[in-house]
Each structure stands twice: as C-alpha cells, then as structure tokens.
C-alpha atoms as a PDB file:
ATOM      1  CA  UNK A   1      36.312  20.806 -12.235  1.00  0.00           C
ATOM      2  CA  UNK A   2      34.275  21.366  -9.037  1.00  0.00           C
ATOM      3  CA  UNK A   3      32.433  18.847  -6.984  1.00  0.00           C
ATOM      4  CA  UNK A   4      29.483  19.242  -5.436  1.00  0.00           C
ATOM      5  CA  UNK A   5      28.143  17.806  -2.136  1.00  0.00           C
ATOM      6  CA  UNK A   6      25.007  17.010  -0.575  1.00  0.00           C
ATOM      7  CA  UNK A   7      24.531  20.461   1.092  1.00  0.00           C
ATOM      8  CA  UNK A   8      25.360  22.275  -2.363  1.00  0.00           C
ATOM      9  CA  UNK A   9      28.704  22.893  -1.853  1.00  0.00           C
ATOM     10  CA  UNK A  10      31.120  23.293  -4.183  1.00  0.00           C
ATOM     11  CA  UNK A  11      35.157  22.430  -3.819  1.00  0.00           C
ATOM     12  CA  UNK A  12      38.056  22.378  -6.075  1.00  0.00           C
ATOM     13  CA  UNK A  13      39.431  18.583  -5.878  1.00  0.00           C
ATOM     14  CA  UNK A  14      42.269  20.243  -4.409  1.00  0.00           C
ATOM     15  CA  UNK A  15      40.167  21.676  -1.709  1.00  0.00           C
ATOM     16  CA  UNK A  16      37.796  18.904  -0.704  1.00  0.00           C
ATOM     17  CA  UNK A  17      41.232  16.217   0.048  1.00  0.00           C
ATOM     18  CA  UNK A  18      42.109  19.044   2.198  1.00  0.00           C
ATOM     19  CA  UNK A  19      39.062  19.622   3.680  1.00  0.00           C
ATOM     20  CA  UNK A  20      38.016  16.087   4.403  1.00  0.00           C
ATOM     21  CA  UNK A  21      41.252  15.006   5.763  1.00  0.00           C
ATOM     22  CA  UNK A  22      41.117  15.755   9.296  1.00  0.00           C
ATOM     23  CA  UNK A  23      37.724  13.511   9.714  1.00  0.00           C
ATOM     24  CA  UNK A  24      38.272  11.003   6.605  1.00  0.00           C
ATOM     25  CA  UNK A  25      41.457   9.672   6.657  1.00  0.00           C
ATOM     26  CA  UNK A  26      41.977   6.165   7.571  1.00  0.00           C
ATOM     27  CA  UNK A  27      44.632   3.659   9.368  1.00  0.00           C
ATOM     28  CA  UNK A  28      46.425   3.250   7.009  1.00  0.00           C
ATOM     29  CA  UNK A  29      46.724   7.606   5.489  1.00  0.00           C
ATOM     30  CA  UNK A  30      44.598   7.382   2.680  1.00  0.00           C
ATOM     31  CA  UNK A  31      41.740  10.373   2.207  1.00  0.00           C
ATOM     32  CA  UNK A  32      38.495   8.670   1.988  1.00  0.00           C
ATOM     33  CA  UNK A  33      35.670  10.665   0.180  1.00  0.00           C
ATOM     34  CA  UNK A  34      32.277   8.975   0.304  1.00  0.00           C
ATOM     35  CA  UNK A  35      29.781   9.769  -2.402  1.00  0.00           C
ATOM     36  CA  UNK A  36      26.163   8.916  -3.619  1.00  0.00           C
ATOM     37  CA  UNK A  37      24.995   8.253  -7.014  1.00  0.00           C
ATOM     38  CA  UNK A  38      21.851   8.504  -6.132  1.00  0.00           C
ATOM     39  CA  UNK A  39      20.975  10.645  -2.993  1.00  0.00           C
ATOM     40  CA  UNK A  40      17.309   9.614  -2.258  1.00  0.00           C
ATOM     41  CA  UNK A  41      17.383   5.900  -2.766  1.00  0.00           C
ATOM     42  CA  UNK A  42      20.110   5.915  -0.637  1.00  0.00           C
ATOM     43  CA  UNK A  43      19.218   8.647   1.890  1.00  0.00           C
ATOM     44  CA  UNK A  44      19.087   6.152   4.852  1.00  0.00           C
ATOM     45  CA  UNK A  45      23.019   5.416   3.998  1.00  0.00           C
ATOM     46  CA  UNK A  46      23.649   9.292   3.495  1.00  0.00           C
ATOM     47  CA  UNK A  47      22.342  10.229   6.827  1.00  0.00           C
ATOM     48  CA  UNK A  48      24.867   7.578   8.739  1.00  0.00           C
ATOM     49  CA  UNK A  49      27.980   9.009   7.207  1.00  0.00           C
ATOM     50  CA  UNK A  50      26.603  12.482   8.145  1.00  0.00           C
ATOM     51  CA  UNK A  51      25.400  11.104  11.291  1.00  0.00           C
ATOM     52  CA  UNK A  52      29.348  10.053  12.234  1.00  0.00           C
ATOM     53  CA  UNK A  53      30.461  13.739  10.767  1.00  0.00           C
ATOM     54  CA  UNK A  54      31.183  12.858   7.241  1.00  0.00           C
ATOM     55  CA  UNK A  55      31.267  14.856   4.142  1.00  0.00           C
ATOM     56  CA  UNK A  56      29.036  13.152   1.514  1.00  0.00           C
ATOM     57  CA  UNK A  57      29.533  14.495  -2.507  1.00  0.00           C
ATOM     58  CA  UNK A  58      27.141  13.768  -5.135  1.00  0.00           C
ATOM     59  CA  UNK A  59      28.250  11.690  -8.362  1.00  0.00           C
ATOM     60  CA  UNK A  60      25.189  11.360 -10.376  1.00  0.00           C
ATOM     61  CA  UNK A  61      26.377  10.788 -13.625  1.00  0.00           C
ATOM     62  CA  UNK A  62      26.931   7.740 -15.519  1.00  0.00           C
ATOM     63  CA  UNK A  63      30.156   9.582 -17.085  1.00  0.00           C
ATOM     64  CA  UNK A  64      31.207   9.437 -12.913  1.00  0.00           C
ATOM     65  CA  UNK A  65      32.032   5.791 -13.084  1.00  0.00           C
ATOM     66  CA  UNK A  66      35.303   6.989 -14.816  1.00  0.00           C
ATOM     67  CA  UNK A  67      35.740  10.004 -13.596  1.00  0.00           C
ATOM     68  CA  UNK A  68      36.198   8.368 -10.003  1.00  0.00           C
ATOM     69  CA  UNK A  69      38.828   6.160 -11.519  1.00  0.00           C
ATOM     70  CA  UNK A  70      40.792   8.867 -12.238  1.00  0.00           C
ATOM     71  CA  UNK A  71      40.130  10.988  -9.067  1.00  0.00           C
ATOM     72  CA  UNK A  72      41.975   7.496  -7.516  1.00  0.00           C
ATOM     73  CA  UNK A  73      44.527   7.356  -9.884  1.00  0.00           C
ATOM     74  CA  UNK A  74      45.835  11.035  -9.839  1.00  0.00           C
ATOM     75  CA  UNK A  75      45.760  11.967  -6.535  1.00  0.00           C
ATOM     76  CA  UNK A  76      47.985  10.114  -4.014  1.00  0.00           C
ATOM     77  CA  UNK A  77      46.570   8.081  -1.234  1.00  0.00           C
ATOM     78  CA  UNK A  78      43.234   9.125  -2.227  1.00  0.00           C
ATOM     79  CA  UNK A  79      40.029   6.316  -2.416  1.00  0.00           C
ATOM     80  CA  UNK A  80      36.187   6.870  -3.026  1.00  0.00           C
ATOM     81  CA  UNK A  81      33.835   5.091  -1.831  1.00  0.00           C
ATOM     82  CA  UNK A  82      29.888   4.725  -2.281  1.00  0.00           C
ATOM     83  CA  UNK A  83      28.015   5.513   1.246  1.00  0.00           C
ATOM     84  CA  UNK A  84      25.875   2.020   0.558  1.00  0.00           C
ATOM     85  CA  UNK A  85      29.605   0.096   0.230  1.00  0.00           C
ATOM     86  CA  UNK A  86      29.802  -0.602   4.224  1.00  0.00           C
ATOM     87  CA  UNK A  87      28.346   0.760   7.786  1.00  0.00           C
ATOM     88  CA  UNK A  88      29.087   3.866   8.295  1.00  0.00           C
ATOM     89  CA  UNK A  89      31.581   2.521  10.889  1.00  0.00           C
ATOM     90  CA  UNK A  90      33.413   0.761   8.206  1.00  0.00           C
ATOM     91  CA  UNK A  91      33.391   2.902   5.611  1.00  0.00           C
ATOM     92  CA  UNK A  92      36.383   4.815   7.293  1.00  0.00           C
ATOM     93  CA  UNK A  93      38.471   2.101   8.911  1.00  0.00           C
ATOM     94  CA  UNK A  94      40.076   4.048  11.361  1.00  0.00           C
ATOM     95  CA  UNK A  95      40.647   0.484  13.604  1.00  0.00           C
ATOM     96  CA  UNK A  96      38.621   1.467  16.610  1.00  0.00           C
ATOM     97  CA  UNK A  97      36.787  -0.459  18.607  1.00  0.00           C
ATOM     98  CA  UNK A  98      33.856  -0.545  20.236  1.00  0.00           C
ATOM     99  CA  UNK A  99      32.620  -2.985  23.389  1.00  0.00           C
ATOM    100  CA  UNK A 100      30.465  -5.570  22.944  1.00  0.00           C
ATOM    101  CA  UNK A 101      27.344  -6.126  25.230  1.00  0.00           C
ATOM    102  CA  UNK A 102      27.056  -9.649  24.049  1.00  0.00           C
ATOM    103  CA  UNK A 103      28.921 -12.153  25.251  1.00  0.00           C
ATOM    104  CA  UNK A 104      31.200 -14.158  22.778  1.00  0.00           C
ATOM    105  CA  UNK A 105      28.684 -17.231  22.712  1.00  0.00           C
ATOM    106  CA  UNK A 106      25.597 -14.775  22.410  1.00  0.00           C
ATOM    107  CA  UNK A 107      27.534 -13.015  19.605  1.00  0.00           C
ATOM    108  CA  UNK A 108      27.851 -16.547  17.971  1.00  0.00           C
ATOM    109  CA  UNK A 109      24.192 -17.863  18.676  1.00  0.00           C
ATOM    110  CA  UNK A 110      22.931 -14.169  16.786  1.00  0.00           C
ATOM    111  CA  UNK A 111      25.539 -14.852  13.792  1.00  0.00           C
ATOM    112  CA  UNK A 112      23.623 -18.648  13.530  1.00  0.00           C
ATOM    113  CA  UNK A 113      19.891 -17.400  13.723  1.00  0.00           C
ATOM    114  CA  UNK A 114      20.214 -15.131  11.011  1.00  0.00           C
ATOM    115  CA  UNK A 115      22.401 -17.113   8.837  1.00  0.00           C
ATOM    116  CA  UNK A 116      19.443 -19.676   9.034  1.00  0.00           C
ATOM    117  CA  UNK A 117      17.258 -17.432   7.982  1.00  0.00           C
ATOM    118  CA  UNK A 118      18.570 -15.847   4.613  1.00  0.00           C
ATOM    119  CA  UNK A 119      19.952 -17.554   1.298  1.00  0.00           C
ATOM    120  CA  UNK A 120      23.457 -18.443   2.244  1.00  0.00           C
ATOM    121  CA  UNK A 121      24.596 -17.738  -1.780  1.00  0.00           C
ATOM    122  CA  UNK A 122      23.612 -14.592  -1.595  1.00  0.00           C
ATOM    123  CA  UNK A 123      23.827 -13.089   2.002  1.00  0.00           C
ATOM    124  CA  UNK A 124      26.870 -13.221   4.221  1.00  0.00           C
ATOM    125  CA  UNK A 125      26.159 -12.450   8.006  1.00  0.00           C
ATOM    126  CA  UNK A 126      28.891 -10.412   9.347  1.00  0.00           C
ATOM    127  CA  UNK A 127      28.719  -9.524  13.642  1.00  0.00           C
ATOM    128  CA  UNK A 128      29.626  -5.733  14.266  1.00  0.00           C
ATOM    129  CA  UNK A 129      29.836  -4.154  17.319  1.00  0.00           C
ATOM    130  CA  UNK A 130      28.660  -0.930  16.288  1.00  0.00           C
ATOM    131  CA  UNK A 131      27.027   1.926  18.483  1.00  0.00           C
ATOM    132  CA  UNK A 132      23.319   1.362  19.743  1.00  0.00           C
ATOM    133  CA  UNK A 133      21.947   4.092  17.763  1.00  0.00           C
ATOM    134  CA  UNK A 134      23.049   2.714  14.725  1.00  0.00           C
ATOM    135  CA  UNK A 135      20.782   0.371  12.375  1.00  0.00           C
ATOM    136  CA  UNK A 136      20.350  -3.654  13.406  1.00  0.00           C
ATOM    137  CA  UNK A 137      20.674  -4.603  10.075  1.00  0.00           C
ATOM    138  CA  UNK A 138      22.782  -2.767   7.437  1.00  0.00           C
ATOM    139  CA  UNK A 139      22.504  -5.078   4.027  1.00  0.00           C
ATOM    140  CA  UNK A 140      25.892  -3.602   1.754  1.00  0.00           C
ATOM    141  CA  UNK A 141      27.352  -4.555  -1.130  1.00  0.00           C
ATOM    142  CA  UNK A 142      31.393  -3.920  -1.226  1.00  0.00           C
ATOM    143  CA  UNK A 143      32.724  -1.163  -3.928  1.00  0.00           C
ATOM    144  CA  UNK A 144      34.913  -3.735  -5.448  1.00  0.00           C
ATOM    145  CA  UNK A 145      32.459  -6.132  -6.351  1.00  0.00           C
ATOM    146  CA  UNK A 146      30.001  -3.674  -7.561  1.00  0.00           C
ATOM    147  CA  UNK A 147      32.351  -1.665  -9.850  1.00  0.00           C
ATOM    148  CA  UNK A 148      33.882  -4.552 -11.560  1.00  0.00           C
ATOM    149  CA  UNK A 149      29.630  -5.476 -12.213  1.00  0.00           C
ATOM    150  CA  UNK A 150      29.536  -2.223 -13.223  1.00  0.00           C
ATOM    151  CA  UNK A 151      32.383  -2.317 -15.381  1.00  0.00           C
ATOM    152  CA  UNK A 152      31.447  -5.755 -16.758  1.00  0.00           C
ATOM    153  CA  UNK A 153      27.299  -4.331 -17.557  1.00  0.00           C
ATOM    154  CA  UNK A 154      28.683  -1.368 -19.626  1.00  0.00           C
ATOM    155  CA  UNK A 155      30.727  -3.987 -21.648  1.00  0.00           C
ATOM    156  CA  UNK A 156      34.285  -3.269 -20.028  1.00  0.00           C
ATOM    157  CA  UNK A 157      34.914  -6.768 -18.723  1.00  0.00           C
ATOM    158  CA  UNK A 158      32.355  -9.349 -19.680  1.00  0.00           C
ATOM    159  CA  UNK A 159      34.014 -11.461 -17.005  1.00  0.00           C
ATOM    160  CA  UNK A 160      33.166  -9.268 -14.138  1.00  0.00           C
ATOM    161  CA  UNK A 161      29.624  -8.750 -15.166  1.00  0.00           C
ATOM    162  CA  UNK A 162      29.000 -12.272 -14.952  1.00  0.00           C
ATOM    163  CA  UNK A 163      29.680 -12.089 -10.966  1.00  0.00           C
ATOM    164  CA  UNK A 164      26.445 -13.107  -8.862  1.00  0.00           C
ATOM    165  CA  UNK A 165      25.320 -10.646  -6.789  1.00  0.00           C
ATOM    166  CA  UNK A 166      26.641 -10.800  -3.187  1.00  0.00           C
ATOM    167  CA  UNK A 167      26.015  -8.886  -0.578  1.00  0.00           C
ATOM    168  CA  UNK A 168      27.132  -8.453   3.300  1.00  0.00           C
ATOM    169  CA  UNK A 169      24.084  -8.531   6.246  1.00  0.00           C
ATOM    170  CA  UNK A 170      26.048  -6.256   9.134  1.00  0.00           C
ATOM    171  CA  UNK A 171      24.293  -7.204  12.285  1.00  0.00           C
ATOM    172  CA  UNK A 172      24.789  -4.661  15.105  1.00  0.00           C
ATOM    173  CA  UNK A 173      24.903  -6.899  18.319  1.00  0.00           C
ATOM    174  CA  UNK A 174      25.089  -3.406  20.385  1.00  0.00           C
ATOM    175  CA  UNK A 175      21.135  -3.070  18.864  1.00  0.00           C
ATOM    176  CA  UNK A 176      18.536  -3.070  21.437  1.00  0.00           C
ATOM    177  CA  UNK A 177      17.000  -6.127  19.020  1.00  0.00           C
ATOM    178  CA  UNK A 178      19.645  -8.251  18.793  1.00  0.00           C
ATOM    179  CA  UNK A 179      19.356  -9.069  23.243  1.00  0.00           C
ATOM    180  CA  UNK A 180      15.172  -9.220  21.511  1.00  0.00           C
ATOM    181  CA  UNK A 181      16.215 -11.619  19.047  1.00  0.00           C
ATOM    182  CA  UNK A 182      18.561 -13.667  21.650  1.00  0.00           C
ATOM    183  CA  UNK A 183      15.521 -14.447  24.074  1.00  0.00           C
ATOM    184  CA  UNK A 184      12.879 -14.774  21.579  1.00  0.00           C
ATOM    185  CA  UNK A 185      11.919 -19.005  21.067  1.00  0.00           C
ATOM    186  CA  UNK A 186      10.376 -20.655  18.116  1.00  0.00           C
ATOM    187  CA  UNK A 187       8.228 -19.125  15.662  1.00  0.00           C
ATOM    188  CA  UNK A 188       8.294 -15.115  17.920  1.00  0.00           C
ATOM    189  CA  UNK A 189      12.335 -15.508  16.842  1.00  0.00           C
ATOM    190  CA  UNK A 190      11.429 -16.218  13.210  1.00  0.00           C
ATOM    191  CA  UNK A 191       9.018 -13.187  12.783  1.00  0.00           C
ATOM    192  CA  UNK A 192      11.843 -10.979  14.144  1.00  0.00           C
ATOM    193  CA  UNK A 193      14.579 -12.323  12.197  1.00  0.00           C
ATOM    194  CA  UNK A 194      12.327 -12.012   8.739  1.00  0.00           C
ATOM    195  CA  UNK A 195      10.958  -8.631   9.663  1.00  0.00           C
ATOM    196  CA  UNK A 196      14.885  -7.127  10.613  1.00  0.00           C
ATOM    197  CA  UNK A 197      15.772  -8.821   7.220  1.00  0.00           C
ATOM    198  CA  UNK A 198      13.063  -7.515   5.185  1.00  0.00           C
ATOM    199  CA  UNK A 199      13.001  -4.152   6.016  1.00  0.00           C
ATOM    200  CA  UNK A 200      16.914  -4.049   5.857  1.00  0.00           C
ATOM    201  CA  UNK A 201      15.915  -5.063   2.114  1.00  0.00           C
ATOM    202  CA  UNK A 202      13.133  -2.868   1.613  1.00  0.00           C
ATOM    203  CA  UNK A 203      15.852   0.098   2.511  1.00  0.00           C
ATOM    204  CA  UNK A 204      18.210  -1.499  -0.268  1.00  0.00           C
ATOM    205  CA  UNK A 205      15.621  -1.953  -2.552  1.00  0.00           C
ATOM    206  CA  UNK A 206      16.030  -5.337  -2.607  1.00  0.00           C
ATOM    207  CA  UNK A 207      13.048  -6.639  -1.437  1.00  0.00           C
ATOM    208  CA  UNK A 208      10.161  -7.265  -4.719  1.00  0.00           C
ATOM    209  CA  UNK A 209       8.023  -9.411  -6.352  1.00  0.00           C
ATOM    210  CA  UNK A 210       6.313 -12.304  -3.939  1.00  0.00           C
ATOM    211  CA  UNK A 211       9.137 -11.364  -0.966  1.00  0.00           C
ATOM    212  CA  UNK A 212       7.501  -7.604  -1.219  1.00  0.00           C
ATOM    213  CA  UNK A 213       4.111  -9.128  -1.572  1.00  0.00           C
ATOM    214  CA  UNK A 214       4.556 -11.047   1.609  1.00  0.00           C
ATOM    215  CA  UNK A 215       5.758  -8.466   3.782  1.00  0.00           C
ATOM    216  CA  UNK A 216       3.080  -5.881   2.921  1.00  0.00           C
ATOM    217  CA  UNK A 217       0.360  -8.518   3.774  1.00  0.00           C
ATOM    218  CA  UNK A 218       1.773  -8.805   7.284  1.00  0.00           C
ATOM    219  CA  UNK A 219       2.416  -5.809   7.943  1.00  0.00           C
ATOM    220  CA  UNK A 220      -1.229  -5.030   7.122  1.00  0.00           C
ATOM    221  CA  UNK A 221      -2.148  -8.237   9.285  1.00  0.00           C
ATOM    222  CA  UNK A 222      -0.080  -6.591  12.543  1.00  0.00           C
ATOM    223  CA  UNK A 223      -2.374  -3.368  12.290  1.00  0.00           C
END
C-alpha cells in the first residue's frame, strides 16, 4: 500500500513515518501526518501546513475513514489528522510559544467582541497568538468530534451522529486586524467583526442560504 501526497508523491507507510518525523513529531513523540479528503475545498488549510513545512497526503476515499483507523492502530505513536482539524500552529503541538502584541486586557476585550457576535451554541472563540502572516480567523472543527459524526452518519454509532455541530473560531491577536478591530467603535466594529466571520465561513463552506445572501449584497454595496 502506497500513499500519495499532494505533490504526487508516493511512500511506503514505512517510509512516510520516517520521512515526516524530523518536522511532524510532537511534544509528546507521536508522528503526526496531516491529510486532506478533499484538496480544493480545503486548499486554504493545505497551503498553511505547507506554509509551516508540512507534508500534506491525500485520503480521498470514503473506504479512508477506516483505513486511517488502522494506520493509528498499527503503527506505534503514530496519529492523523485532517489539515481543517486546527491552525496550522496547532495541528503539531510542539508547545512553543509565540509573543503576544496585545496586552492581556486587549486579548480579553477581542475574545468578548467576537463572542458577541457569533451563535454561542455553535462557535467557540479561542485567542491564539499565532504569527502575523497567518489568517485572523481560522473557523475548525476538532478530528474527534468530526469522526465520531462521521462514524455515527455511516451508521457506526447512532449516538455520535446525533452530536450538534461545533466548531472552534481561532482568532490570531498577532493579526494586523485584530489592533483594527480593538480601536474600531460602534457599528465600524460590527462590520469588521461580521465581515472577519463571514469570510472565515465562506472559506469553510459554512456560510449559505440568507447568511450567503447577505454577505454578497454588501460586498456588492462596498464596490
């Protein structure tokens, strides 16, 4: 069996642990391979792993879901994980850190403005200090929660596919936008908060019906 990666490369499974262990191992010694089920409607995702010097493979059939079960399950200290699961700083948790430019209390008053502005059932804000460069707004959902969905959908535990879907808004306060969204007032603060949101959605493909609507009007009404 040989897997594939985004560049069209092909490794034994033997061969890719050893070849992504110098770059994707994490804290705690497990091998980390990050894959994509679906390489274009997650291409934004795929491009911050390779962007941090990550290996990405492709798993793009539905006979993968338990074929990446067993990967786990035979090979020692050995995880997957879908690129669209975390940031691309998270994926890997490697513990480093990064410095904040925001102050604790600026960090907090960020964390409060978007949590007012998103459904609090559905959206969790989470603060990360991540690099500049990297995306404001990074909407995942964690591989736990969306295998055991997946899992429960294909008729494997009927429990799990009754889970409401949750999801984790990673605001980067290192973002050029988030000092924006800080000194913004009133209704300017709003339009920045909805805008970050939405088109963190629209990357997810979670944004439809009259929140899609919406958002195309005005961003036809800003031209």
């Amino acid at each position: 069996c040989l897997l594939q990666n985004t560049e069209n490369e092909y490794s034994s499974i033997e061969e890719y642990i050893t070849k992504i262990a110098p770059n994707q191992t994490d804290k705690d010694g497990n091998r980390v391979a990050l894959y994509t089920n679906d390489a274009d409607k997650q291409h934004s995702f795929v491009e911050a792993a390779k962007a941090k010097g990550y290996d990405v493979l492709v798993l793009d059939e539905v006979i993968d879901n338990h074929f990446i079960g067993n990967l786990e399950q035979k090979n020692e200290k050995f995880q997957l994980k879908r690129v669209d699961a975390d940031t691309a700083s998270k994926l890997i948790d490697k513990d480093e850190k990064n410095e904040s430019v925001l102050s604790e209390d600026e960090v907090t008053k960020l964390k409060e403005a978007f949590e007012a502005a998103v459904n609090k059932e559905k959206y969790t804000i989470v603060s990360e200090v991540m690099s500049p460069d990297e995306s404001f707004i990074t909407i995942t959902r964690s591989e736990w929660e969306r295998r055991m969905s997946e899992m429960g959908g294909m008729g494997g535990m009927q429990m799990f596919g009754q889970l409401p879907e949750k999801y984790s808004v990673s605001v980067n306060t290192n973002h050029p936008l988030a000092a924006k969204v800080l000194k913004a007032k009133g209704e300017e603060q709003t339009s920045l908060l909805a805008n970050a949101i939405d088109l963190a959605k629209l990357s997810n493909n979670l944004l439809s019906g009259k929140e899609l609507t919406e958002f195309v009007k005005k961003q036809y009404a800003a031209l």
